[in-house]
N, C-alpha and C. Protein backbone atom coordinates (compact mmCIF):
# COMPACT_ATOMS: atom_id res chain seq x y z
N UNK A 1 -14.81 -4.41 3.35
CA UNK A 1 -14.51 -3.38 4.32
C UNK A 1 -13.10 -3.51 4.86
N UNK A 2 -12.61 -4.30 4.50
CA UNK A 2 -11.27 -4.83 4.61
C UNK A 2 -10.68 -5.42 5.82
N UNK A 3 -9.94 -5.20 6.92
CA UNK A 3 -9.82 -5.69 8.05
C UNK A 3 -9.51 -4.93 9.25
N UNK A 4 -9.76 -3.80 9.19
CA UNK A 4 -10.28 -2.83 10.28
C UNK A 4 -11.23 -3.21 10.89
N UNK A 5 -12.24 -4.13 10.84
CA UNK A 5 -13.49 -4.10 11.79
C UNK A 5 -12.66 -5.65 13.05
N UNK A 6 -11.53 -6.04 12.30
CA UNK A 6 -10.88 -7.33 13.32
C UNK A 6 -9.74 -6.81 13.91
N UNK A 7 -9.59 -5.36 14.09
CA UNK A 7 -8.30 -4.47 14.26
C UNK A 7 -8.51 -4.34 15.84
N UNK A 8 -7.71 -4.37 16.87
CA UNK A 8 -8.09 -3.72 18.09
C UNK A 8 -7.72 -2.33 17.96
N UNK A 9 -8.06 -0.94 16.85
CA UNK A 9 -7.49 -0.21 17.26
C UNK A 9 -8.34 0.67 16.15
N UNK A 10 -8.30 2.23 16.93
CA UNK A 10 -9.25 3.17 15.77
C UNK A 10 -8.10 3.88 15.36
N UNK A 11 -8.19 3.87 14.11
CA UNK A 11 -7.05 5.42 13.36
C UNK A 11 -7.44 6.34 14.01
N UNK A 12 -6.97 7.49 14.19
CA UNK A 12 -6.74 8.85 14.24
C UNK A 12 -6.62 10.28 13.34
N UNK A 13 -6.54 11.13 13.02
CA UNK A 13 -6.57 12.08 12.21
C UNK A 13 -6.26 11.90 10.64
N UNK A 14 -5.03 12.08 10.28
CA UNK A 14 -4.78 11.50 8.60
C UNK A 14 -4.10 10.53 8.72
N UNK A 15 -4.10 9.32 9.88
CA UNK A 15 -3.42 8.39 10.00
C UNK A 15 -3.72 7.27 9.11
N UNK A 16 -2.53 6.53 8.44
CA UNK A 16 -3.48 5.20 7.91
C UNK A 16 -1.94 4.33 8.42
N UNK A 17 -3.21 2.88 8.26
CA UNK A 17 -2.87 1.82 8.84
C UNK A 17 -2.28 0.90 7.75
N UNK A 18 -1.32 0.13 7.36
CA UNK A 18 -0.85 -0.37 6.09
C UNK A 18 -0.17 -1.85 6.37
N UNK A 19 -1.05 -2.95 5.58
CA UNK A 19 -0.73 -4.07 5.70
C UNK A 19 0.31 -4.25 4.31
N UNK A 20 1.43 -5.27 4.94
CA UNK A 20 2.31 -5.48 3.84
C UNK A 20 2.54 -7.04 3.40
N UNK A 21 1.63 -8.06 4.34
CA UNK A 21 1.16 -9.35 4.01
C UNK A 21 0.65 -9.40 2.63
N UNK A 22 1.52 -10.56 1.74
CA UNK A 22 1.51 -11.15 0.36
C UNK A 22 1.87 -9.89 -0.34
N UNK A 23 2.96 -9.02 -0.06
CA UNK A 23 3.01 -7.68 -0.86
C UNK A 23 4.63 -7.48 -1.01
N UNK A 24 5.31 -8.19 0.24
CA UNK A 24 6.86 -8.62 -0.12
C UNK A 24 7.27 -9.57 -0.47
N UNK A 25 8.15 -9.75 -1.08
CA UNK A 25 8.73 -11.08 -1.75
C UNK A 25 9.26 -11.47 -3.30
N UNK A 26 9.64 -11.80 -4.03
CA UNK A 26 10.21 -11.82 -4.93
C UNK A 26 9.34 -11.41 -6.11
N UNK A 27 9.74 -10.67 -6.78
CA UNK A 27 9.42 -10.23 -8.00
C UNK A 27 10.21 -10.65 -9.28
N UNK A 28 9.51 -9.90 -10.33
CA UNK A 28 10.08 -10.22 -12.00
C UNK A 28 10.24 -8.98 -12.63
N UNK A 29 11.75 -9.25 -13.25
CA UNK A 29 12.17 -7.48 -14.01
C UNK A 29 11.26 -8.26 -15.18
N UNK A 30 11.55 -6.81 -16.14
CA UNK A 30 10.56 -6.60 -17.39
C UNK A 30 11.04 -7.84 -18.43
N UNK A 31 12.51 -8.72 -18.41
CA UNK A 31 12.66 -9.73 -18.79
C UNK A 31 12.05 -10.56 -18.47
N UNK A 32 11.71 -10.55 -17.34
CA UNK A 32 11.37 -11.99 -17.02
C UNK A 32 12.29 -12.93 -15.50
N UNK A 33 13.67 -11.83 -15.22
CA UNK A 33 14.31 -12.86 -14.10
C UNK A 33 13.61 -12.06 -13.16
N UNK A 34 13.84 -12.99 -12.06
CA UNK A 34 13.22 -13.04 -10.94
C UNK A 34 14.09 -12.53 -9.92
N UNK A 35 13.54 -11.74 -8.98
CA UNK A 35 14.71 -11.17 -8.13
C UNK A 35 14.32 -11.40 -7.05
N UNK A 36 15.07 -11.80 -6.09
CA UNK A 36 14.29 -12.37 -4.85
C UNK A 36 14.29 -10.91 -4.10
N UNK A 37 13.57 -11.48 -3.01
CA UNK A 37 13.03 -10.18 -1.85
C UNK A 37 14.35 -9.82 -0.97
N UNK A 38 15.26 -10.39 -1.32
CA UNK A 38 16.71 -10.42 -0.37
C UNK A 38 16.93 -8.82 -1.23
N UNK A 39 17.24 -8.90 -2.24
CA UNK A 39 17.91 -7.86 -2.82
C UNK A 39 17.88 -6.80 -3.02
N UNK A 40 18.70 -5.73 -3.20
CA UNK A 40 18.42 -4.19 -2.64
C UNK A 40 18.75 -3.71 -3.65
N UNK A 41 18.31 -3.19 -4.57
CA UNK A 41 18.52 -2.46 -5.66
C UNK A 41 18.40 -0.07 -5.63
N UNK A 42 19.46 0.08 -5.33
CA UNK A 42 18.74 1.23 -4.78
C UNK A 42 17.89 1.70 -3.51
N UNK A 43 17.12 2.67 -3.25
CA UNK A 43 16.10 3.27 -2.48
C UNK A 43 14.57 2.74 -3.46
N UNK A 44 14.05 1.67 -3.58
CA UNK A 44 13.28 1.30 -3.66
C UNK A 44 11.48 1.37 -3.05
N UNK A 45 10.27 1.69 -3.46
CA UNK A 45 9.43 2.31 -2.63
C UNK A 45 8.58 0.94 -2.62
N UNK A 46 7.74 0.99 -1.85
CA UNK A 46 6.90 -0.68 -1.36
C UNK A 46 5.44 -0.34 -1.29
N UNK A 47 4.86 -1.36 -1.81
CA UNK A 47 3.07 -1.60 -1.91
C UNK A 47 3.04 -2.29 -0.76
N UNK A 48 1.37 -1.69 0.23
CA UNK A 48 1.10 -2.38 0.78
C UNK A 48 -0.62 -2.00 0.32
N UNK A 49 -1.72 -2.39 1.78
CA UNK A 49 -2.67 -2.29 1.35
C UNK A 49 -3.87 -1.87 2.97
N UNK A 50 -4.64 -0.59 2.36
CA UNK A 50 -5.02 -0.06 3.53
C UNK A 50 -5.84 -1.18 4.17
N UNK A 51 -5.63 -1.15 5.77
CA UNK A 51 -6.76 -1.62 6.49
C UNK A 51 -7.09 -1.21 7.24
N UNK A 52 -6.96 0.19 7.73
CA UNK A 52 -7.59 1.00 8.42
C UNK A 52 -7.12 2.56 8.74
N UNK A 53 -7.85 3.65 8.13
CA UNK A 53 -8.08 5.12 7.85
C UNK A 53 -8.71 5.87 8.95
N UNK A 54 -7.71 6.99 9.64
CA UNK A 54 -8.38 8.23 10.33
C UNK A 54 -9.62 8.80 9.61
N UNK A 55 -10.07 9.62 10.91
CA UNK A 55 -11.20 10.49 10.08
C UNK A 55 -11.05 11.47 9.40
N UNK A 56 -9.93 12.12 9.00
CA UNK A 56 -9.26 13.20 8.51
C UNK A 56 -8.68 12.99 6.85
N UNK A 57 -8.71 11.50 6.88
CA UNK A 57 -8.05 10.74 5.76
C UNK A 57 -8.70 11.10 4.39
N UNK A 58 -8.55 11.60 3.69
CA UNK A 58 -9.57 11.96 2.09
C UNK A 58 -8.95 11.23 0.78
N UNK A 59 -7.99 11.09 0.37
CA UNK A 59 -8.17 10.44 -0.78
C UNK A 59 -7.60 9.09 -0.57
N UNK A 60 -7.51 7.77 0.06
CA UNK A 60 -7.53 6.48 0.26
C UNK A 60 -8.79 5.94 0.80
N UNK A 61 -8.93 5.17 0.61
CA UNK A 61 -10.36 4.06 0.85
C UNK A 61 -9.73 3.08 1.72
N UNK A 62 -10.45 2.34 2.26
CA UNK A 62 -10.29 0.88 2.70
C UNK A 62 -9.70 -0.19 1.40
N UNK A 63 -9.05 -1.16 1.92
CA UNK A 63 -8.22 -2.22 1.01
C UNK A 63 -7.94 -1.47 -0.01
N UNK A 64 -7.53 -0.14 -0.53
CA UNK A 64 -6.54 0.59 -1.84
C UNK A 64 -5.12 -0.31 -1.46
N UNK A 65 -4.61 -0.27 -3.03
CA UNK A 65 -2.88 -0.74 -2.39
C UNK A 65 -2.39 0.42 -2.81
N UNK A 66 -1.34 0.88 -2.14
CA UNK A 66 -0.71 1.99 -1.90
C UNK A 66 0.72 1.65 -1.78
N UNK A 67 1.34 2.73 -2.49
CA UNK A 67 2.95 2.93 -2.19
C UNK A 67 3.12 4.11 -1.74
N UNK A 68 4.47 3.47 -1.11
CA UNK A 68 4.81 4.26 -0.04
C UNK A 68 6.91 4.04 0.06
N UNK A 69 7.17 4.74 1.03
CA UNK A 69 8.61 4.67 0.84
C UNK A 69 8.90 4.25 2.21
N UNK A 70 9.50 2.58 2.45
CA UNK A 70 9.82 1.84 2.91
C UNK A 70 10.42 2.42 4.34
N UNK A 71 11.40 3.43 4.05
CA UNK A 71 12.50 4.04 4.87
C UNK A 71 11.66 5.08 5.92
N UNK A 72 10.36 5.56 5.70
CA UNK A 72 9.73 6.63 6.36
C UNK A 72 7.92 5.85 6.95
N UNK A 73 8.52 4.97 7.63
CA UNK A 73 7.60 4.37 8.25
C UNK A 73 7.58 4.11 9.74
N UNK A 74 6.41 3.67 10.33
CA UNK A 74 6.53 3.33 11.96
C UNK A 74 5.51 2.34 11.58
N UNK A 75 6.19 1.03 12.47
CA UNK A 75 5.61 -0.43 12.37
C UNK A 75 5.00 -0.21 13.82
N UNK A 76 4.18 -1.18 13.66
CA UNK A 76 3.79 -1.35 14.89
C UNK A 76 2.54 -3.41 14.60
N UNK A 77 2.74 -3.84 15.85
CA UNK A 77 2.02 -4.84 15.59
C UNK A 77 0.77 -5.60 16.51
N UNK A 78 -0.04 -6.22 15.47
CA UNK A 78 -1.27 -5.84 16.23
C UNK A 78 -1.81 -7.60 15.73
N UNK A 79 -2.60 -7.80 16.70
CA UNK A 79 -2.52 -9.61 16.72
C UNK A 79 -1.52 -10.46 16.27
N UNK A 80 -0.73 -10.50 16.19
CA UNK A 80 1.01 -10.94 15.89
C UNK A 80 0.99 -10.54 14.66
N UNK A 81 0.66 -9.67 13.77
CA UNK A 81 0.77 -9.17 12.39
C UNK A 81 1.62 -8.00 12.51
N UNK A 82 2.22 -7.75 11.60
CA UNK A 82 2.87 -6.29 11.68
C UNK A 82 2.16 -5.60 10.47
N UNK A 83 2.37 -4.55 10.92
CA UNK A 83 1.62 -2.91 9.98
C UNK A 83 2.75 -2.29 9.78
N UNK A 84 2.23 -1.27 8.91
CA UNK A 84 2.62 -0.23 8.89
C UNK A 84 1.62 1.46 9.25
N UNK A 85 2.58 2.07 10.02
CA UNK A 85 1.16 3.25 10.30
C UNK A 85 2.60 4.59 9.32
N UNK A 86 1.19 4.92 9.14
CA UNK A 86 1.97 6.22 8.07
C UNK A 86 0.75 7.47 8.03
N UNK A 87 1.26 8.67 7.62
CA UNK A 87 0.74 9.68 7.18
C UNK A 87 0.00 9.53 6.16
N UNK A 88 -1.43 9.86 5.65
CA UNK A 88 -1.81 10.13 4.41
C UNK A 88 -0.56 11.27 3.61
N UNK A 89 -0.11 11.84 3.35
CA UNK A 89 0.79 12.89 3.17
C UNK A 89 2.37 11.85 3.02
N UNK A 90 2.45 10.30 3.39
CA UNK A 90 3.47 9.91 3.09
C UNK A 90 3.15 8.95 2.10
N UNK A 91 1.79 9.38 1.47
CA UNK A 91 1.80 7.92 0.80
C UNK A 91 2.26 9.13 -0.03
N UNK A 92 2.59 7.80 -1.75
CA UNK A 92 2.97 8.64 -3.44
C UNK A 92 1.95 8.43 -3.65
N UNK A 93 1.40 7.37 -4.13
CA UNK A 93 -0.30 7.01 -4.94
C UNK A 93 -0.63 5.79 -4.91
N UNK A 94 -1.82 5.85 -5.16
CA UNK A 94 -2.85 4.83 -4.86
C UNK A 94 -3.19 4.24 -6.74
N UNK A 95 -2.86 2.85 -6.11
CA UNK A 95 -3.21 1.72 -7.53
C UNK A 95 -4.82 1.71 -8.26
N UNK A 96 -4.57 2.31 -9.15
CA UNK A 96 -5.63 2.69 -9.89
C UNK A 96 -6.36 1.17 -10.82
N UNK A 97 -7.44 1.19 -11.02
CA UNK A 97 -8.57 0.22 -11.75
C UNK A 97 -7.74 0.26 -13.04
N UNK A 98 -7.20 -0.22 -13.80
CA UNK A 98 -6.96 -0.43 -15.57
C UNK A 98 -8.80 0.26 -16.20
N UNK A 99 -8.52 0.93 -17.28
CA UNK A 99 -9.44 1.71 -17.34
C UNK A 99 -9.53 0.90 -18.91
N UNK A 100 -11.00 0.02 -19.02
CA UNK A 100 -11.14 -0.68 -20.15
C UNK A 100 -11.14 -0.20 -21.43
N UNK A 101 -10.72 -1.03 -22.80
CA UNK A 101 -10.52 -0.33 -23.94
C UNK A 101 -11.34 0.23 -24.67
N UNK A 102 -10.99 1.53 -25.20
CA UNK A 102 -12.53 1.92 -25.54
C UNK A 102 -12.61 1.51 -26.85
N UNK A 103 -11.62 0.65 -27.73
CA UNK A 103 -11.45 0.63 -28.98
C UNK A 103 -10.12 1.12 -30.16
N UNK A 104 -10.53 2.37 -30.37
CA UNK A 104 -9.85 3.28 -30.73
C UNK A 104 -8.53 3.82 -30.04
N UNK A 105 -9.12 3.98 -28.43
CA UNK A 105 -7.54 4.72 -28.33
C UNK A 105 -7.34 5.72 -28.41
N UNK A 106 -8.12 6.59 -29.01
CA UNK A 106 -7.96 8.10 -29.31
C UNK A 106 -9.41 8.69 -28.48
N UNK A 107 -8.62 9.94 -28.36
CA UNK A 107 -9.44 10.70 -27.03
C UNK A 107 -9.52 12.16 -27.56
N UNK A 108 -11.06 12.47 -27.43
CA UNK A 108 -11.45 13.64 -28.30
C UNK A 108 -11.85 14.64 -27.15
């Protein structure tokens, strides 16, 4: 159910609530180097992961990880953690299940 039920706080309309704990920090290009979290490559967009959804909210769930664009956010912090609160309408999309192989590969 993720961590909305340890939240002091209820969402609101299409509001969601967005944790970015273990979601910043250094990554790996498609080689293989490693780029630390210092570095700014561009307008870059950021995963975090829901922990708590308005009642208005329709296509995110609880704990989805979600991207979103870094620059169009309002933090706010809640038991010394920081969030992110955002619009449903500001997320891009939600991290989908890998959809197992059916074999073939080909789709009729």
């Amino acid at each position: 159910m993720g961590e909305s039920g340890k939240l002091p706080i209820r969402m609101l309309h299409d509001r969601v609530l967005v944790s970015l704990e273990g979601e910043q920090g250094e990554r790996r290009s498609g080689g293989g180097i490693v780029i630390p979290a210092t570095a700014s490559i561009g307008k870059r967009l950021a995963w975090g992961r829901v922990v708590a959804i308005g009642s208005n909210v329709r296509q995110v769930q609880l704990d989805d990880r979600v991207l979103f664009d870094p620059e169009e956010r309002a933090e706010v912090e809640l038991g010394s953690k920081d969030y992110v609160l955002l619009r449903e309408r500001d997320l891009h999309a939600v991290a989908a299940e890998r959809v197992p192989d059916a074999g073939t590969g080909l789709y009729l």
